[in-house]
C-alpha atoms as a PDB file:
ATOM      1  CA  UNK A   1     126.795  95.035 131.193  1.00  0.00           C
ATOM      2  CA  UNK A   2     129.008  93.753 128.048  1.00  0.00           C
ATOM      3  CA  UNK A   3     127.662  93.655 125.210  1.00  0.00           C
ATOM      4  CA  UNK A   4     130.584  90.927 123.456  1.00  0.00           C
ATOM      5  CA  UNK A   5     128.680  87.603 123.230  1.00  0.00           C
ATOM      6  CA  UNK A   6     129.442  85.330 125.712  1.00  0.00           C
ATOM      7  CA  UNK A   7     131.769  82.397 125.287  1.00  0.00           C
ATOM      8  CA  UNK A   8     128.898  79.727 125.659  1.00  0.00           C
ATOM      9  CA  UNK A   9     126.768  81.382 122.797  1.00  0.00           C
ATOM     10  CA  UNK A  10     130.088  81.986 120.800  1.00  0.00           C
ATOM     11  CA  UNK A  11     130.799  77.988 121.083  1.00  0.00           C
ATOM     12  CA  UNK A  12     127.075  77.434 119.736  1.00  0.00           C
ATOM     13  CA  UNK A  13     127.210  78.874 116.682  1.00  0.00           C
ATOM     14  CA  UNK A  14     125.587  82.326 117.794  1.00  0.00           C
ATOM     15  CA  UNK A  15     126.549  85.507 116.534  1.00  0.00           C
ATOM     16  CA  UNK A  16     125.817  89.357 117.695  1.00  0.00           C
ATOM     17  CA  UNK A  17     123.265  91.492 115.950  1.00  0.00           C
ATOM     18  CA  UNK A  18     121.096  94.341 117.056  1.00  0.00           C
ATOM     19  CA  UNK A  19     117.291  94.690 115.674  1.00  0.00           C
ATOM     20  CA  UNK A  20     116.220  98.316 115.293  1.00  0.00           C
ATOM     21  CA  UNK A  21     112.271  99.154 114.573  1.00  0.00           C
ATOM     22  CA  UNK A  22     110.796 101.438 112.267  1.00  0.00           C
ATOM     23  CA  UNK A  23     111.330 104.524 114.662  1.00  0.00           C
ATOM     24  CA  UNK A  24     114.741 103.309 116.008  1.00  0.00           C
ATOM     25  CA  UNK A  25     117.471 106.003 115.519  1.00  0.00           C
ATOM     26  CA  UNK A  26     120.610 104.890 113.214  1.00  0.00           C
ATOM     27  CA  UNK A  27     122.652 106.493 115.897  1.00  0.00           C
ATOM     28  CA  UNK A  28     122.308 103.600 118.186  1.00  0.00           C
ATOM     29  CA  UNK A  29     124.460 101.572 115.427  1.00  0.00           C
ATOM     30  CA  UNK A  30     127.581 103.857 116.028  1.00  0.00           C
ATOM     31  CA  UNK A  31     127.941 102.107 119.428  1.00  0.00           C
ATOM     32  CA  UNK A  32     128.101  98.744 118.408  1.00  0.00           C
ATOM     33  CA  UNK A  33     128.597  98.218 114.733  1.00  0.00           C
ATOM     34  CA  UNK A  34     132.491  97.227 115.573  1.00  0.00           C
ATOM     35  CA  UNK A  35     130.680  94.161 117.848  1.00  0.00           C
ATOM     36  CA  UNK A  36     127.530  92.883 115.563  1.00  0.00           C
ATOM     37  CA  UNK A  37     127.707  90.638 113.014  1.00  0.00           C
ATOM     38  CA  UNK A  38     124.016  91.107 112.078  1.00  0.00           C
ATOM     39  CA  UNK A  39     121.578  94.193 111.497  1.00  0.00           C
ATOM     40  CA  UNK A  40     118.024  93.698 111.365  1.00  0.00           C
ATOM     41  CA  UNK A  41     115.918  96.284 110.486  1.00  0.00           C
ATOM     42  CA  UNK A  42     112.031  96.089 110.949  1.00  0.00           C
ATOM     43  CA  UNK A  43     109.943  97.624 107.657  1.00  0.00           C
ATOM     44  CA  UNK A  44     106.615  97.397 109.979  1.00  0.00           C
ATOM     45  CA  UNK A  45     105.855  98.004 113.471  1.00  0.00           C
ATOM     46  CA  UNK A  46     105.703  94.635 114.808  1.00  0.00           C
ATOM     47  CA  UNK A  47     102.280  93.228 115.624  1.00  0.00           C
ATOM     48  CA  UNK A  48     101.255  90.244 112.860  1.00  0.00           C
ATOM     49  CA  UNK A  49     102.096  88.975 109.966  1.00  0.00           C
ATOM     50  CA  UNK A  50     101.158  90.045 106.578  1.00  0.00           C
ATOM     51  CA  UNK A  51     101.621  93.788 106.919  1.00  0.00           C
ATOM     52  CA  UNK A  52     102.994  96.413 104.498  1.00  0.00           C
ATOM     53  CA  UNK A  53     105.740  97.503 104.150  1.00  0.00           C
ATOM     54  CA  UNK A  54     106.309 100.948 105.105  1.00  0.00           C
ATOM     55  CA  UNK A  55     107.930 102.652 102.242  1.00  0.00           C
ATOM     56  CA  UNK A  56     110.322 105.404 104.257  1.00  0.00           C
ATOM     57  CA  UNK A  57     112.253 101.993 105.453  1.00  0.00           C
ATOM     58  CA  UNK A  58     113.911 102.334 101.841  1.00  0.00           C
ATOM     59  CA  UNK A  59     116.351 105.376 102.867  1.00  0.00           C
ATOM     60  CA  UNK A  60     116.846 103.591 106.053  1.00  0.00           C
ATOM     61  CA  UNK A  61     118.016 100.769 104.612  1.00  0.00           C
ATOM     62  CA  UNK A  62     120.723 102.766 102.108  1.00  0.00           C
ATOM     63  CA  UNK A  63     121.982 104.124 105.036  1.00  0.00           C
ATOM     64  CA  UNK A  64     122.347 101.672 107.481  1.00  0.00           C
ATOM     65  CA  UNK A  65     124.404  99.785 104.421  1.00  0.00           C
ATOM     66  CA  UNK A  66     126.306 102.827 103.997  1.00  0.00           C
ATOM     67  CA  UNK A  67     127.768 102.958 107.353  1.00  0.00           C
ATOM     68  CA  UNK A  68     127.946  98.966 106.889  1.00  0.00           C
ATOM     69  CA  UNK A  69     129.895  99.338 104.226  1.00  0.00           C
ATOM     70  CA  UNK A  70     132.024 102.372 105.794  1.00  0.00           C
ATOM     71  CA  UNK A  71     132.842 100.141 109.108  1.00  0.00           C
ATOM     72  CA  UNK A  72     134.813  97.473 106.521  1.00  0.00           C
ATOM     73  CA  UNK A  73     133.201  94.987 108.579  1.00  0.00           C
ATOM     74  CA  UNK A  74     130.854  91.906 107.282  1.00  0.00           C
ATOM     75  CA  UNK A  75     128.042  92.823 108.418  1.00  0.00           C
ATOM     76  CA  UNK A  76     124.661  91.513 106.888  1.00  0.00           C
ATOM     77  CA  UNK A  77     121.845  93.885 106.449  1.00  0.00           C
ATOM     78  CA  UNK A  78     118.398  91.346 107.102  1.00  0.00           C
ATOM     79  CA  UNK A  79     114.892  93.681 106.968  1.00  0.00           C
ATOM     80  CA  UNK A  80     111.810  92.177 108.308  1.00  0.00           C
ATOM     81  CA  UNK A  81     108.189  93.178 107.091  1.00  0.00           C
ATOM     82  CA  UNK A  82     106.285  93.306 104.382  1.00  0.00           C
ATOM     83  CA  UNK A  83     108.685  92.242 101.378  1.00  0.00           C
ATOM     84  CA  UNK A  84     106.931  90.518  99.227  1.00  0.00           C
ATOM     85  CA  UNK A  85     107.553  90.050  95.509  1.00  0.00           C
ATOM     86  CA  UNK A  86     106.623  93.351  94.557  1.00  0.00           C
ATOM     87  CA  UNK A  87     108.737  95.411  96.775  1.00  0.00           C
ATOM     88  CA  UNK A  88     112.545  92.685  97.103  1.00  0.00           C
ATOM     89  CA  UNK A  89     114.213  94.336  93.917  1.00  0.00           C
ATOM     90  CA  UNK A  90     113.659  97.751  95.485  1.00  0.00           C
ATOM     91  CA  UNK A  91     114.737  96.228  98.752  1.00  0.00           C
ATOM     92  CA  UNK A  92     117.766  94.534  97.683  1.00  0.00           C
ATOM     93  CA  UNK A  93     118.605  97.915  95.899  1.00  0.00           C
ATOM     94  CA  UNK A  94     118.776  99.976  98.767  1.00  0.00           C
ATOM     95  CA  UNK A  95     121.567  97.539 100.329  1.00  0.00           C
ATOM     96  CA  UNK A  96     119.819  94.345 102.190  1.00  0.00           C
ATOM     97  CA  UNK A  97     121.110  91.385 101.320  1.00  0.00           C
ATOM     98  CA  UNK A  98     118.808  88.701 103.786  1.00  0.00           C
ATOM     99  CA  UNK A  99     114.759  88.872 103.765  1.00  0.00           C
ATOM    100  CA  UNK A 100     112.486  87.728 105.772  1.00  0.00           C
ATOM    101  CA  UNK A 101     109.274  87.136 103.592  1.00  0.00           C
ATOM    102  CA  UNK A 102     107.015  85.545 105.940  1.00  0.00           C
ATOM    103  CA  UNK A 103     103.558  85.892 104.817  1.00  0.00           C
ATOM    104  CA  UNK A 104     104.619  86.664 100.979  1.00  0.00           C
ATOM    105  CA  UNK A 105     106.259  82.669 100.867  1.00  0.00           C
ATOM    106  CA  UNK A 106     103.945  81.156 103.188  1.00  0.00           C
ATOM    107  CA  UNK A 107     100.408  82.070 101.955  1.00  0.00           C
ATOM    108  CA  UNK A 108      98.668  78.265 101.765  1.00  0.00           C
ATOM    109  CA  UNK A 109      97.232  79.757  98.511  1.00  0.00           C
ATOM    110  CA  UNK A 110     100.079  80.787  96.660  1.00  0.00           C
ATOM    111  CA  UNK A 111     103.221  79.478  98.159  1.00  0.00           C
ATOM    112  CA  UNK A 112     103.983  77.228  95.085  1.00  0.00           C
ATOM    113  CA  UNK A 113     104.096  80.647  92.911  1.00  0.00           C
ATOM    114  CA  UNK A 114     105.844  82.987  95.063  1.00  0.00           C
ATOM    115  CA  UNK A 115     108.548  81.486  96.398  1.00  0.00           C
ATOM    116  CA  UNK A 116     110.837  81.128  93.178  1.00  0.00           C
ATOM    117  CA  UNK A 117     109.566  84.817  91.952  1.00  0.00           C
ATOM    118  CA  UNK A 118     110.791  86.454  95.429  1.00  0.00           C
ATOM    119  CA  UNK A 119     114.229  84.358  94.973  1.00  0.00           C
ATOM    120  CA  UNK A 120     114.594  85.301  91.656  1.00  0.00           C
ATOM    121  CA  UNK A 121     114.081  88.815  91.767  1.00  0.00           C
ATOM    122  CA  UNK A 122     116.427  88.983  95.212  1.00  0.00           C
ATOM    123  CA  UNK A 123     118.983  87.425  92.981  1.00  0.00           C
ATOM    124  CA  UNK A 124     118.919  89.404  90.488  1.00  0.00           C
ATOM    125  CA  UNK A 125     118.909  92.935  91.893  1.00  0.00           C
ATOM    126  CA  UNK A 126     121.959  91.453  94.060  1.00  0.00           C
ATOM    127  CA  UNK A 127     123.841  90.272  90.999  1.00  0.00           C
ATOM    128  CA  UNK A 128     123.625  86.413  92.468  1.00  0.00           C
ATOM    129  CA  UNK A 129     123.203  83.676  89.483  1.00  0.00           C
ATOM    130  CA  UNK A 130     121.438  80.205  90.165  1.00  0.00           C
END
């Protein structure tokens, strides 16, 4: 089975990425970090929204960009689960560079108020003005 995207998904726009969960080995990215374009890490074990982050995703995340960074590739380091405004500096920090802040954006209640704080501090930690 190849693992290179096929030409149809290629012509659409998609790219490759591989999604590794909270007890996923790193080692699996040493087989196709030359062919990805995209890593996606889970910080919870996926079952609903609005859970917490789980805090041992941190050192994960510094080394998944470290071998990122090693490859010379770009590769873009998205994590998934429980970033909210309170934890994206310390995210960012350790080497992500896309969020996905579900719950912490799109609470009915505070949506208005979140949103800009969660893009702000994102920016700043990765040095990105506007």
């Amino acid at each position: 089975m190849s693992t290179a995207p096929s030409d149809s998904s290629a012509e659409h726009g998609c790219r490759p990425g591989i999604v590794l969960n909270p007890a996923s080995p790193l080692n699996w990215l040493d087989h196709v970090l030359d062919r990805i374009d995209m890593v996606l890490l889970m910080s919870v074990n996926r079952v609903f929204g609005g859970q917490s982050f789980i805090p041992s995703a941190l050192p994960k995340i510094a080394r998944v960009r470290e071998m990122i960074d090693r490859s010379g590739r770009e590769i873009r380091l998205e994590v998934d689960g429980g970033v909210k405004v309170d934890n994206i500096e310390a995210v960012a920090a350790a080497g992500a560079d896309t969020f996905v802040a579900g719950s912490a954006i799109f609470d009915r209640r505070t949506t208005a108020r979140r949103s800009p704080r969660c893009t702000r501090k994102s920016r700043k930690r990765s040095g990105v003005s506007g």
